[in-house]
PDB file of N, CA and C in Angstrom:
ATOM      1  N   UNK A   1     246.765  30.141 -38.365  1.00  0.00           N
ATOM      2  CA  UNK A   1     246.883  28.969 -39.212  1.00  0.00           C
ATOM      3  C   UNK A   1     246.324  29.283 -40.598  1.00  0.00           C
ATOM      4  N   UNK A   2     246.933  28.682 -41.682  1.00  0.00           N
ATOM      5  CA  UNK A   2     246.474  29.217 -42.722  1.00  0.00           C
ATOM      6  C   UNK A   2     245.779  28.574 -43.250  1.00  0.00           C
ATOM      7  N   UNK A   3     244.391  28.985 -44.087  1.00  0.00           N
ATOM      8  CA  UNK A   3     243.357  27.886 -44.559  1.00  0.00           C
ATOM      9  C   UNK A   3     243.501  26.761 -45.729  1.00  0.00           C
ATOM     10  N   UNK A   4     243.082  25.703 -45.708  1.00  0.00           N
ATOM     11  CA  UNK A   4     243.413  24.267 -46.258  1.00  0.00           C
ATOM     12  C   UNK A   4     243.486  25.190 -47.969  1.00  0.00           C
ATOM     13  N   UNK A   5     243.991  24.615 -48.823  1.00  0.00           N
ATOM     14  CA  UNK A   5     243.786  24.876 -50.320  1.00  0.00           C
ATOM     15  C   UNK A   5     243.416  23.421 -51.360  1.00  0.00           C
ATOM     16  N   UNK A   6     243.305  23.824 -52.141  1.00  0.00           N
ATOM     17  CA  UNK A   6     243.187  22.729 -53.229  1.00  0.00           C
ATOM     18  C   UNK A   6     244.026  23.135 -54.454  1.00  0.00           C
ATOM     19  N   UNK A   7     244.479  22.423 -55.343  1.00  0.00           N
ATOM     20  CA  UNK A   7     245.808  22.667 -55.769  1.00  0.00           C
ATOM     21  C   UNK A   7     244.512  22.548 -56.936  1.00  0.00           C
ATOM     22  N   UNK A   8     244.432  23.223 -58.224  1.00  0.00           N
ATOM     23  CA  UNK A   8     243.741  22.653 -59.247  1.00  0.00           C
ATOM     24  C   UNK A   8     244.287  22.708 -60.749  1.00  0.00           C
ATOM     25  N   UNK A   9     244.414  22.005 -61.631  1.00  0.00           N
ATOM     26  CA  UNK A   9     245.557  21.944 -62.838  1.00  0.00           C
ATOM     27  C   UNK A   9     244.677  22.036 -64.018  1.00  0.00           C
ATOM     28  N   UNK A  10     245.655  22.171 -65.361  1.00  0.00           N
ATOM     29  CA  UNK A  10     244.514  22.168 -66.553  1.00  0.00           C
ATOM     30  C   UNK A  10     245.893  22.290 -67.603  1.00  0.00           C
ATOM     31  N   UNK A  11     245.543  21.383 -68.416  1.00  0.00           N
ATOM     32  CA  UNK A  11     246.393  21.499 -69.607  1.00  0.00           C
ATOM     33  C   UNK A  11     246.117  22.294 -70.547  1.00  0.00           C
ATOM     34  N   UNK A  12     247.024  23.156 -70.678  1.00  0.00           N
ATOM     35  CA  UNK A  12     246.648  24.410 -72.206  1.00  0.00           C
ATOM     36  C   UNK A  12     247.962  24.290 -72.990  1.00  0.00           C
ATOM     37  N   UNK A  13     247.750  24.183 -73.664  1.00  0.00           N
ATOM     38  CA  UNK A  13     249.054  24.828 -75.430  1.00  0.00           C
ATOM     39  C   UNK A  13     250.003  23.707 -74.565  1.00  0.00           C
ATOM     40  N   UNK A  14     249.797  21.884 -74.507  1.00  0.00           N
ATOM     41  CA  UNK A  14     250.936  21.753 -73.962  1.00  0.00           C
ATOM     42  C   UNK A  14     251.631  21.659 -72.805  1.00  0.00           C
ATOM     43  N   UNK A  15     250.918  23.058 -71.882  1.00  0.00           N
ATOM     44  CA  UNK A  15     251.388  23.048 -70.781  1.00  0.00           C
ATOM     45  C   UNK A  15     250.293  22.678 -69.544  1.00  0.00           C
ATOM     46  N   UNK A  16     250.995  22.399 -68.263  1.00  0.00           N
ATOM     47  CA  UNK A  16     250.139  22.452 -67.323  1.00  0.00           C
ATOM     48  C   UNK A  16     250.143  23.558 -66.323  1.00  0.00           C
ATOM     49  N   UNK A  17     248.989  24.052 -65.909  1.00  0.00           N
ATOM     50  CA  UNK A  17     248.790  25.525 -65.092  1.00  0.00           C
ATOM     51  C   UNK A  17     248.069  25.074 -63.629  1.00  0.00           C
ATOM     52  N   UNK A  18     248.982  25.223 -62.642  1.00  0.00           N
ATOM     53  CA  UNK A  18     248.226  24.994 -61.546  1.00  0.00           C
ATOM     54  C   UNK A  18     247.993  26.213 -60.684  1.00  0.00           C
ATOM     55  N   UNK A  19     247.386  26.260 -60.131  1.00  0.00           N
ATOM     56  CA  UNK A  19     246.564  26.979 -59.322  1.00  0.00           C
ATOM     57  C   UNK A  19     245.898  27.142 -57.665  1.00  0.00           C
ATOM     58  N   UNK A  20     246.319  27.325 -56.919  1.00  0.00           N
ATOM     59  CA  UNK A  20     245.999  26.934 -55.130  1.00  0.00           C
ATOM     60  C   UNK A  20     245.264  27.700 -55.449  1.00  0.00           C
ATOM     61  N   UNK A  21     244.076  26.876 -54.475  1.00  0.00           N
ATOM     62  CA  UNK A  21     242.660  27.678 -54.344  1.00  0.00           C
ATOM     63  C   UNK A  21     242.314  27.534 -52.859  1.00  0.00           C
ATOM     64  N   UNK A  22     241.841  28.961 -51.798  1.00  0.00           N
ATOM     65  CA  UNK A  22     241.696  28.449 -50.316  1.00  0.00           C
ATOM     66  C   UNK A  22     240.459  27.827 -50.515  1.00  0.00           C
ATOM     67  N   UNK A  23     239.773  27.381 -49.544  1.00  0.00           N
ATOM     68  CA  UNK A  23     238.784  26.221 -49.272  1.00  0.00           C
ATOM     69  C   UNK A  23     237.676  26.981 -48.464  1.00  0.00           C
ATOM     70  N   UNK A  24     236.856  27.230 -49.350  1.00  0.00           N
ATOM     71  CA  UNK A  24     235.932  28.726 -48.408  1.00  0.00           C
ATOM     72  C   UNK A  24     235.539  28.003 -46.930  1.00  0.00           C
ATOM     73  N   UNK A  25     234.965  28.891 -46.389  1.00  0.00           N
ATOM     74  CA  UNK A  25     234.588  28.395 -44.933  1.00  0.00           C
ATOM     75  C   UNK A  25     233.274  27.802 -45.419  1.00  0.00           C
ATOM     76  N   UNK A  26     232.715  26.863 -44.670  1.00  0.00           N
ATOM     77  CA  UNK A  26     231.971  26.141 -44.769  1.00  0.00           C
ATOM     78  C   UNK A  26     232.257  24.677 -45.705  1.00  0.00           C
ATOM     79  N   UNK A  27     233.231  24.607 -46.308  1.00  0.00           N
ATOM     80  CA  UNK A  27     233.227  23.583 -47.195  1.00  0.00           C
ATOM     81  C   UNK A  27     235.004  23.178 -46.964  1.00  0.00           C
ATOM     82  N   UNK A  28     235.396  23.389 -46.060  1.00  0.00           N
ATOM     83  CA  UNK A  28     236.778  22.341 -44.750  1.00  0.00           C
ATOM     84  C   UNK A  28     236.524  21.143 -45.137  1.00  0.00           C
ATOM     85  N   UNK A  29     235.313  20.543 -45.358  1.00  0.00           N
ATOM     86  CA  UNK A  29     235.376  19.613 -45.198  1.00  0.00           C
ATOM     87  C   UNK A  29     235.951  18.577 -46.372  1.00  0.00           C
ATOM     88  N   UNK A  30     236.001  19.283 -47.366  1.00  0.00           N
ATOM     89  CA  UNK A  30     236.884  18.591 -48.625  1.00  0.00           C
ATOM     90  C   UNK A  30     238.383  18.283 -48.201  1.00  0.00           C
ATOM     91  N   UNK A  31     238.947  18.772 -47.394  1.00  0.00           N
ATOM     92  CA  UNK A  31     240.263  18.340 -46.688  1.00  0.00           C
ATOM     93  C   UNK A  31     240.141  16.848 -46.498  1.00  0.00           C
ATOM     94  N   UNK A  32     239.128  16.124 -46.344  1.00  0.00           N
ATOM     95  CA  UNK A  32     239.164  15.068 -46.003  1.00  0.00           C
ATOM     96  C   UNK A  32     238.685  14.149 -47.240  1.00  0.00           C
ATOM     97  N   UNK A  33     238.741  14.739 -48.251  1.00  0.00           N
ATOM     98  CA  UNK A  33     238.833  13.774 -49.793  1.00  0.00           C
ATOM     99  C   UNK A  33     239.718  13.312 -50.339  1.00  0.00           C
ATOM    100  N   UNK A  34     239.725  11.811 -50.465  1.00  0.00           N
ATOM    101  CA  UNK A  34     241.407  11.689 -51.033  1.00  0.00           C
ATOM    102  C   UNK A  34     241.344  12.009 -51.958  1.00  0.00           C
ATOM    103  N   UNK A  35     242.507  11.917 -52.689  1.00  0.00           N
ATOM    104  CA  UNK A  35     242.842  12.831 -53.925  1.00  0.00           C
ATOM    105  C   UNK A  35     242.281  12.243 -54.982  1.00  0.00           C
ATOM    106  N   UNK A  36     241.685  10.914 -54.749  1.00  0.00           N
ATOM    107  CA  UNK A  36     240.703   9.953 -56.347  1.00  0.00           C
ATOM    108  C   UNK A  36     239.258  10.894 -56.142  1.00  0.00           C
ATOM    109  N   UNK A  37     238.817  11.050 -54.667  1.00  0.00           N
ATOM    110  CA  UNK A  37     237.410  11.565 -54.345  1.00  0.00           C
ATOM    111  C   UNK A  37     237.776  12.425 -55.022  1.00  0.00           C
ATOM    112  N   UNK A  38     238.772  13.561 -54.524  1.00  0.00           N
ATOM    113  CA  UNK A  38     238.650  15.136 -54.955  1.00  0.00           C
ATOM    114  C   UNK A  38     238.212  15.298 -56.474  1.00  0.00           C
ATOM    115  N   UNK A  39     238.838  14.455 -57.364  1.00  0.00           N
ATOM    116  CA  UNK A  39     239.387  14.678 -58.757  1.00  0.00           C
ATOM    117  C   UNK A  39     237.641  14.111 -58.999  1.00  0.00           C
ATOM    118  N   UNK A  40     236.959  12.855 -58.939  1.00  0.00           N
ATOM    119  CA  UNK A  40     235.283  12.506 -58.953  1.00  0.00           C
ATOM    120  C   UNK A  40     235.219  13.789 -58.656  1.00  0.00           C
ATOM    121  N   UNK A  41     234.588  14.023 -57.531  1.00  0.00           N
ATOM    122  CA  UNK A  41     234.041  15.392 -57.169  1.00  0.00           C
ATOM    123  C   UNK A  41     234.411  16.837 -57.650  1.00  0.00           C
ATOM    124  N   UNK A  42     235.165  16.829 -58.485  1.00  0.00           N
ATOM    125  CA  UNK A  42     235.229  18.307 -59.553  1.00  0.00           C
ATOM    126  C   UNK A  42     234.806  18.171 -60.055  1.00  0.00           C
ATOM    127  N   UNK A  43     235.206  17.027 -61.050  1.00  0.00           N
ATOM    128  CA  UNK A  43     234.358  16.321 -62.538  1.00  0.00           C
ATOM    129  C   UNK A  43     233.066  16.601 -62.158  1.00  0.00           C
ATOM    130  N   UNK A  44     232.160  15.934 -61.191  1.00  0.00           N
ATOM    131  CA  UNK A  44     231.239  15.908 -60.611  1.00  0.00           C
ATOM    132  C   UNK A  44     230.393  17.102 -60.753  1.00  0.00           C
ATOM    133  N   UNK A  45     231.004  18.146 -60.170  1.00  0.00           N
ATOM    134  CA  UNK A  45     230.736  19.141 -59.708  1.00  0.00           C
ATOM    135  C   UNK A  45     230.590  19.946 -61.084  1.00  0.00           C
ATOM    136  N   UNK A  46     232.266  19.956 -61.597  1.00  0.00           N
ATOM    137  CA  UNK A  46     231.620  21.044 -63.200  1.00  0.00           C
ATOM    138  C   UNK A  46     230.284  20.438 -64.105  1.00  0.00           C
ATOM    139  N   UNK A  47     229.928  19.069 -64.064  1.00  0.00           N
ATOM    140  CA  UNK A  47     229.281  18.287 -65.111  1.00  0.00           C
ATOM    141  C   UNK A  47     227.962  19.224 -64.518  1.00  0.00           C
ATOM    142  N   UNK A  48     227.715  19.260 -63.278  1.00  0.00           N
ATOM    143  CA  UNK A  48     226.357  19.627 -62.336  1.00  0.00           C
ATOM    144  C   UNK A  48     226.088  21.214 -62.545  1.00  0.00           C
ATOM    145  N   UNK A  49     227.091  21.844 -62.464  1.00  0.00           N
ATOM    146  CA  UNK A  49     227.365  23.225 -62.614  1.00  0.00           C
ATOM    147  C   UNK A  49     226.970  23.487 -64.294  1.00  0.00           C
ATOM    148  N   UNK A  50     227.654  22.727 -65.020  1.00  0.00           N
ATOM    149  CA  UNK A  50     226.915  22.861 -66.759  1.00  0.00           C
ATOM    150  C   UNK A  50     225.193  22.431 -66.677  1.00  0.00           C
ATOM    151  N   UNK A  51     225.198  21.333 -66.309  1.00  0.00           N
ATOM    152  CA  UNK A  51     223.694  21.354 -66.596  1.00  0.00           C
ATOM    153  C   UNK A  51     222.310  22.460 -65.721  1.00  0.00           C
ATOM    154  N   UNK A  52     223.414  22.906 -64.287  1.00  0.00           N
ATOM    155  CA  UNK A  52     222.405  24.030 -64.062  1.00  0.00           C
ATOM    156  C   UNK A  52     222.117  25.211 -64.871  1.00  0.00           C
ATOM    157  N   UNK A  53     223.500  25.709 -65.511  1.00  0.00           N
ATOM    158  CA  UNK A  53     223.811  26.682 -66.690  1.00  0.00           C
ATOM    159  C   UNK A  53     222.746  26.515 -67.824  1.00  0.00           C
ATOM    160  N   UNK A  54     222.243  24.928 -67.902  1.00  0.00           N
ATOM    161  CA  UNK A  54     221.670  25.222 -69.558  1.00  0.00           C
ATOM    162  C   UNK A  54     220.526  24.513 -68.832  1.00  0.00           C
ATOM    163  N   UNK A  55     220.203  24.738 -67.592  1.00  0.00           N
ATOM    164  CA  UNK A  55     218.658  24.398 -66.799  1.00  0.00           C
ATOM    165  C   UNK A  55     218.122  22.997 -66.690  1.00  0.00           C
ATOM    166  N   UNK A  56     218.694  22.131 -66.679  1.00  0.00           N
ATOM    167  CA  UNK A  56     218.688  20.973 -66.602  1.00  0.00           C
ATOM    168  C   UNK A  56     218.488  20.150 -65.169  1.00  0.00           C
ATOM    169  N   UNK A  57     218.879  21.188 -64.471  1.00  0.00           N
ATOM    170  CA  UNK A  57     219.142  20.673 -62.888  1.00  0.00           C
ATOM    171  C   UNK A  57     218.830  22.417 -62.426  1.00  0.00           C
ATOM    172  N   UNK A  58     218.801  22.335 -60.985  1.00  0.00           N
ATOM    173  CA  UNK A  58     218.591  23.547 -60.365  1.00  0.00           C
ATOM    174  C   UNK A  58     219.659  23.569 -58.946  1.00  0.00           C
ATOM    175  N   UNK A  59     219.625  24.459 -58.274  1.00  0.00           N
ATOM    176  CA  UNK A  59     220.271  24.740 -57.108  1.00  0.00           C
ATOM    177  C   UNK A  59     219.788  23.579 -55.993  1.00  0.00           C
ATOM    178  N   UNK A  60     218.565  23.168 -56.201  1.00  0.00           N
ATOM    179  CA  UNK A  60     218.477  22.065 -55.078  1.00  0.00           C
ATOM    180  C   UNK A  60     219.407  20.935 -55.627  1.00  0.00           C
ATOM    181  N   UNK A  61     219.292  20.621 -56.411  1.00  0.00           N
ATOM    182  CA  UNK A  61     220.555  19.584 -57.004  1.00  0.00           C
ATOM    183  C   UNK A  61     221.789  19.802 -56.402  1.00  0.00           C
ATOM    184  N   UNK A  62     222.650  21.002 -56.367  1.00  0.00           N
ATOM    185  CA  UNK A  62     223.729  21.248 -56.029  1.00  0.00           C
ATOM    186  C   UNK A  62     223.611  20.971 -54.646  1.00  0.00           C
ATOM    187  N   UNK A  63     222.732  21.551 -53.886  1.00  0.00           N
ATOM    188  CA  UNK A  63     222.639  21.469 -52.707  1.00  0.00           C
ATOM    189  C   UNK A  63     222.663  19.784 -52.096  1.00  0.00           C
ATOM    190  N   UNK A  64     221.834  18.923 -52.820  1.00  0.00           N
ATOM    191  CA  UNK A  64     222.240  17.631 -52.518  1.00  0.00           C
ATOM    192  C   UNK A  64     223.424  17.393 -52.582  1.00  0.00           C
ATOM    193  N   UNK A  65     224.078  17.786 -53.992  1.00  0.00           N
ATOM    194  CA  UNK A  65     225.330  16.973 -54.500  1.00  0.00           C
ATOM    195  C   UNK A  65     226.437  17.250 -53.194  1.00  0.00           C
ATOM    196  N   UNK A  66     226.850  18.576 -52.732  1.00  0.00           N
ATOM    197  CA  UNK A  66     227.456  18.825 -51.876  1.00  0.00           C
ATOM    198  C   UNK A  66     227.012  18.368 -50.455  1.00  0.00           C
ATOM    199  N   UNK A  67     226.127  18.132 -49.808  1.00  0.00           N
ATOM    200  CA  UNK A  67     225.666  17.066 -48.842  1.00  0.00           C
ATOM    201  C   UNK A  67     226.037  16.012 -48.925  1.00  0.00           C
ATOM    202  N   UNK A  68     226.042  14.924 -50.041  1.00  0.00           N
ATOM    203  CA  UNK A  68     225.916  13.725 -50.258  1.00  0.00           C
ATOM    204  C   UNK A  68     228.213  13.667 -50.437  1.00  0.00           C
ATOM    205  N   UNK A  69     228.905  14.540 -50.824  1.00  0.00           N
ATOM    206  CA  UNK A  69     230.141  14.828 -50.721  1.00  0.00           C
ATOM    207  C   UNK A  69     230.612  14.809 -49.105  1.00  0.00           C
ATOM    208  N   UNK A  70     229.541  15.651 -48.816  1.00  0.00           N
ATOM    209  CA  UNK A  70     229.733  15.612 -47.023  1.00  0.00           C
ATOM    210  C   UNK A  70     230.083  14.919 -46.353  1.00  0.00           C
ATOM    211  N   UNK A  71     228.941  13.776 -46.415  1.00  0.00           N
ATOM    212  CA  UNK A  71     228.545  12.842 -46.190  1.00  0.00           C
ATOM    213  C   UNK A  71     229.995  11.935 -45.693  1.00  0.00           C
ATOM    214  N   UNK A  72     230.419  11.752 -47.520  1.00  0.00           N
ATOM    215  CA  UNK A  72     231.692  10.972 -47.797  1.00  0.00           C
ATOM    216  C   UNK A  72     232.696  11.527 -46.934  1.00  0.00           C
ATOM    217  N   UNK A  73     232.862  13.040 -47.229  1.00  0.00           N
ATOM    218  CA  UNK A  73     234.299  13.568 -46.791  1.00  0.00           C
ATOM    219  C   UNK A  73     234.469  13.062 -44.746  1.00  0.00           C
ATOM    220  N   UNK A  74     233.215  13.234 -44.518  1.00  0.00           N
ATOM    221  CA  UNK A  74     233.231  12.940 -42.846  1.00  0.00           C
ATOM    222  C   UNK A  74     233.692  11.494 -42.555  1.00  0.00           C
ATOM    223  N   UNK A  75     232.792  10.540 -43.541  1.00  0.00           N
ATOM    224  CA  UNK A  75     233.278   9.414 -42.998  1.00  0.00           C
ATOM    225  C   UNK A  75     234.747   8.820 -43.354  1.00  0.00           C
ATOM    226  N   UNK A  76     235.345  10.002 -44.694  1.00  0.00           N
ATOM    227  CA  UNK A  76     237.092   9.384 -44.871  1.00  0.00           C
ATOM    228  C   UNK A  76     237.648   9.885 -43.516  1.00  0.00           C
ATOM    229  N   UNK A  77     237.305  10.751 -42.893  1.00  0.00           N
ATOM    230  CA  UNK A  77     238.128  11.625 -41.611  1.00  0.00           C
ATOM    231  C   UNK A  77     237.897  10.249 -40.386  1.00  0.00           C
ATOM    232  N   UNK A  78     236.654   9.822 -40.479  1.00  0.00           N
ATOM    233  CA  UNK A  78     237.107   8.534 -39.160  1.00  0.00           C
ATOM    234  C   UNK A  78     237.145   7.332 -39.276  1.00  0.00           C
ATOM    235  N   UNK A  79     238.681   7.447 -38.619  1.00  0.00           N
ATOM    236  CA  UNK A  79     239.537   5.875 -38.894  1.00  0.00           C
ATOM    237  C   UNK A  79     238.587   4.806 -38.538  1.00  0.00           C
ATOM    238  N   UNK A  80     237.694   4.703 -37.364  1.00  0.00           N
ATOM    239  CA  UNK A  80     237.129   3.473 -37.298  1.00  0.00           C
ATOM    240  C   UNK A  80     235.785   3.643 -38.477  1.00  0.00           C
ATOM    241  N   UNK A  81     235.107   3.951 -38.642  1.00  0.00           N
ATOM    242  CA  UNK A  81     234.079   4.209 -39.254  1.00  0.00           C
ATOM    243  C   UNK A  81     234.854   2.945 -40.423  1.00  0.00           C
ATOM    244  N   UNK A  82     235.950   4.107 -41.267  1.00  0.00           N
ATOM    245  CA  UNK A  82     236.851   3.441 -42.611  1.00  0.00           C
ATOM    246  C   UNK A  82     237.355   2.321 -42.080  1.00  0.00           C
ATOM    247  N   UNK A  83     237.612   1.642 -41.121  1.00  0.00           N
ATOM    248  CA  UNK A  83     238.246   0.116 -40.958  1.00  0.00           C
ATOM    249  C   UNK A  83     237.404  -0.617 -40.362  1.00  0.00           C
ATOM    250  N   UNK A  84     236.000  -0.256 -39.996  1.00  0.00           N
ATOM    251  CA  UNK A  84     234.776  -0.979 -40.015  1.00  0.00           C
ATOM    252  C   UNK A  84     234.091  -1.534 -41.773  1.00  0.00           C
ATOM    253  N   UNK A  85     234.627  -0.396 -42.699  1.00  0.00           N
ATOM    254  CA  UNK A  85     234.097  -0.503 -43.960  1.00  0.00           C
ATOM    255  C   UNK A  85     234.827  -1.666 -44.445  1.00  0.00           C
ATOM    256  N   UNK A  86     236.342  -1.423 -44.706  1.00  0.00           N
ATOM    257  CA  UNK A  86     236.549  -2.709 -44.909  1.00  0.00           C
ATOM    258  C   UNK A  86     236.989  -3.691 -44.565  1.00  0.00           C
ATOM    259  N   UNK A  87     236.751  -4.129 -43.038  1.00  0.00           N
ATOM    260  CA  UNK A  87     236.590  -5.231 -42.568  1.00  0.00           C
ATOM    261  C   UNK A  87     235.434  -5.816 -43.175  1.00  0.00           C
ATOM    262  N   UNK A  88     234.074  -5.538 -43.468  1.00  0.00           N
ATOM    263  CA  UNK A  88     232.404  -5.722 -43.618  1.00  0.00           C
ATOM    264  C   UNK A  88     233.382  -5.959 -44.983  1.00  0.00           C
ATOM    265  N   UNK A  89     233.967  -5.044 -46.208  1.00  0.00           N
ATOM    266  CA  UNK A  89     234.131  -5.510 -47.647  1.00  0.00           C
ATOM    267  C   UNK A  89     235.224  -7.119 -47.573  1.00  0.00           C
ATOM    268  N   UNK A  90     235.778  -7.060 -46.455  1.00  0.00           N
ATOM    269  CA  UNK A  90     236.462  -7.870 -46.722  1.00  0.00           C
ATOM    270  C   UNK A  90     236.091  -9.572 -46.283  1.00  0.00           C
ATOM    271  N   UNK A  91     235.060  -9.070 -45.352  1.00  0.00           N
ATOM    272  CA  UNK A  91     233.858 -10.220 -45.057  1.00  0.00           C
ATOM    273  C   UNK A  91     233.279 -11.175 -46.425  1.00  0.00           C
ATOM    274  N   UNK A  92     232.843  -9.760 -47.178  1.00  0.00           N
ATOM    275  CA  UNK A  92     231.536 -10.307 -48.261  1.00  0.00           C
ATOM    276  C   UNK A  92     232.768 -10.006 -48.487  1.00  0.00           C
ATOM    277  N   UNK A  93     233.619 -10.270 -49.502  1.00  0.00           N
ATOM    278  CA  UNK A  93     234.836 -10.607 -50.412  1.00  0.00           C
ATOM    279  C   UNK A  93     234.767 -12.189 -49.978  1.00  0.00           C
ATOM    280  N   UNK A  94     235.278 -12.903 -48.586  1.00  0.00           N
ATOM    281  CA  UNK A  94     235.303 -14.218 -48.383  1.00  0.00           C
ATOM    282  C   UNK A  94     234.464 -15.107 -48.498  1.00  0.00           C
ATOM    283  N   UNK A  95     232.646 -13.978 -48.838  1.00  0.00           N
ATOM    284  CA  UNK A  95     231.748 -15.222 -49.172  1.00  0.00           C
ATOM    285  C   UNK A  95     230.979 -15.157 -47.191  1.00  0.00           C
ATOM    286  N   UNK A  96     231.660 -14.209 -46.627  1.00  0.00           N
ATOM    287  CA  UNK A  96     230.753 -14.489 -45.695  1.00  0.00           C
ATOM    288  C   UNK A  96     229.430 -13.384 -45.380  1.00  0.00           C
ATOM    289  N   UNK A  97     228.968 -12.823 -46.030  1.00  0.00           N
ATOM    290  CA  UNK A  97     228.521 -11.532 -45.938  1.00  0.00           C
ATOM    291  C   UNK A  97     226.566 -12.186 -46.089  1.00  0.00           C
ATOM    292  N   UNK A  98     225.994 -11.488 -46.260  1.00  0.00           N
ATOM    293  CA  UNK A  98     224.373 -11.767 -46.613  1.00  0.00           C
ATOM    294  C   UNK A  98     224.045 -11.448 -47.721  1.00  0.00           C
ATOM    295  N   UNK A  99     222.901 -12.185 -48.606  1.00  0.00           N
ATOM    296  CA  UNK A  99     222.686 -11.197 -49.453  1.00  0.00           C
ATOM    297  C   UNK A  99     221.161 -10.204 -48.854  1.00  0.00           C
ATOM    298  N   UNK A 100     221.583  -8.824 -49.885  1.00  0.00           N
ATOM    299  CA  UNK A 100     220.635  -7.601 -49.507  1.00  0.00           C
ATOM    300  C   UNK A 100     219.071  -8.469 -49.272  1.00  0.00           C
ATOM    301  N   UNK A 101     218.518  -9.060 -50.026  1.00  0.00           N
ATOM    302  CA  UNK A 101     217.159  -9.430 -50.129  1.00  0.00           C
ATOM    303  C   UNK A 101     217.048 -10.382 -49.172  1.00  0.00           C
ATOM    304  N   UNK A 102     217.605 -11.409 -48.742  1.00  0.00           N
ATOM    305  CA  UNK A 102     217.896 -12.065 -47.141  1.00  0.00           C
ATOM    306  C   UNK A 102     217.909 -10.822 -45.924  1.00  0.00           C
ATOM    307  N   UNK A 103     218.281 -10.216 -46.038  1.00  0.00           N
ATOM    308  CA  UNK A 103     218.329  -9.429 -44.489  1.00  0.00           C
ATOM    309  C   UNK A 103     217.205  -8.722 -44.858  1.00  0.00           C
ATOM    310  N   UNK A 104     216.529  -8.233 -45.904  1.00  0.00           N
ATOM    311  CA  UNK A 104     215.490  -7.605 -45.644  1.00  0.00           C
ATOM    312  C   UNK A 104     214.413  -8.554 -45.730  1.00  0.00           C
ATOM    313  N   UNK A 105     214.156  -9.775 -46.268  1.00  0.00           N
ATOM    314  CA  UNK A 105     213.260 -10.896 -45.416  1.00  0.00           C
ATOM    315  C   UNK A 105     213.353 -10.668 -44.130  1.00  0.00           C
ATOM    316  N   UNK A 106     214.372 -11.422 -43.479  1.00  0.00           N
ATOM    317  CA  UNK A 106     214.600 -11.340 -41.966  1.00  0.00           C
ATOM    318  C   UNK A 106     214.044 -10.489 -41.361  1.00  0.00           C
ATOM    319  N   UNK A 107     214.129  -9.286 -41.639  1.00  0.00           N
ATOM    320  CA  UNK A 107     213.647  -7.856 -40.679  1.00  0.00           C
ATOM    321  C   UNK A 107     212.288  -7.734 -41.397  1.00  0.00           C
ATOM    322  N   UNK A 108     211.796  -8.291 -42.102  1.00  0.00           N
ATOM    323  CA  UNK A 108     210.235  -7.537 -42.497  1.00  0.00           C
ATOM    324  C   UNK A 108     210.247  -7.049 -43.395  1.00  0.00           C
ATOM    325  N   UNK A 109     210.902  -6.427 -44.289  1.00  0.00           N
ATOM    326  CA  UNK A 109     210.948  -5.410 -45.309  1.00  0.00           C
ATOM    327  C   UNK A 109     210.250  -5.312 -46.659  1.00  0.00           C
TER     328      UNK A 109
END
């Protein structure tokens, strides 16, 4: 089977240049970004990648940023997880939802 790619583009002189890129091992899990995540998460990613360049941030940074991507990419992969989400958005959309500072009364917080 051949490994997932990411298609990546860039406008020069005019034109557009795309590019398939395979999906190293360990990081499959971007297969499961839709294509609004993917495009955040480059942006993301080069903005993070410049400021480590001019020392602003360090490798533990990256190391979050790609965790916290993880994170996301796992929960787009399961269907109930995502139609638990917005059932709950579509709750608090109708006005039936809690507010944050009420439930953390309730529980102690």
């Amino acid at each position: 089977m051949e490994s997932p790619k990411v298609i990546i583009g860039k406008l020069f002189n005019n034109r557009i240049i795309f590019k398939p890129l395979s999906i190293p091992r360990g990081t499959e899990w971007l297969k499961w970004l839709s294509s609004e995540d993917l495009i955040e998460f480059t942006k993301e990613l080069l903005r993070l990648v410049d400021r480590i360049t001019k020392g602003k941030k360090d490798t533990n940074d990256l190391e979050i940023f790609l965790s916290e991507w993880r994170e996301t990419a796992l929960v787009n992969q399961e269907d109930d997880v995502l139609n638990d989400i917005m059932e709950a958005e579509f709750e608090i959309d109708a006005g039936k939802g809690k507010d944050w500072s009420v439930i953390k009364e309730e529980i102690g917080l």
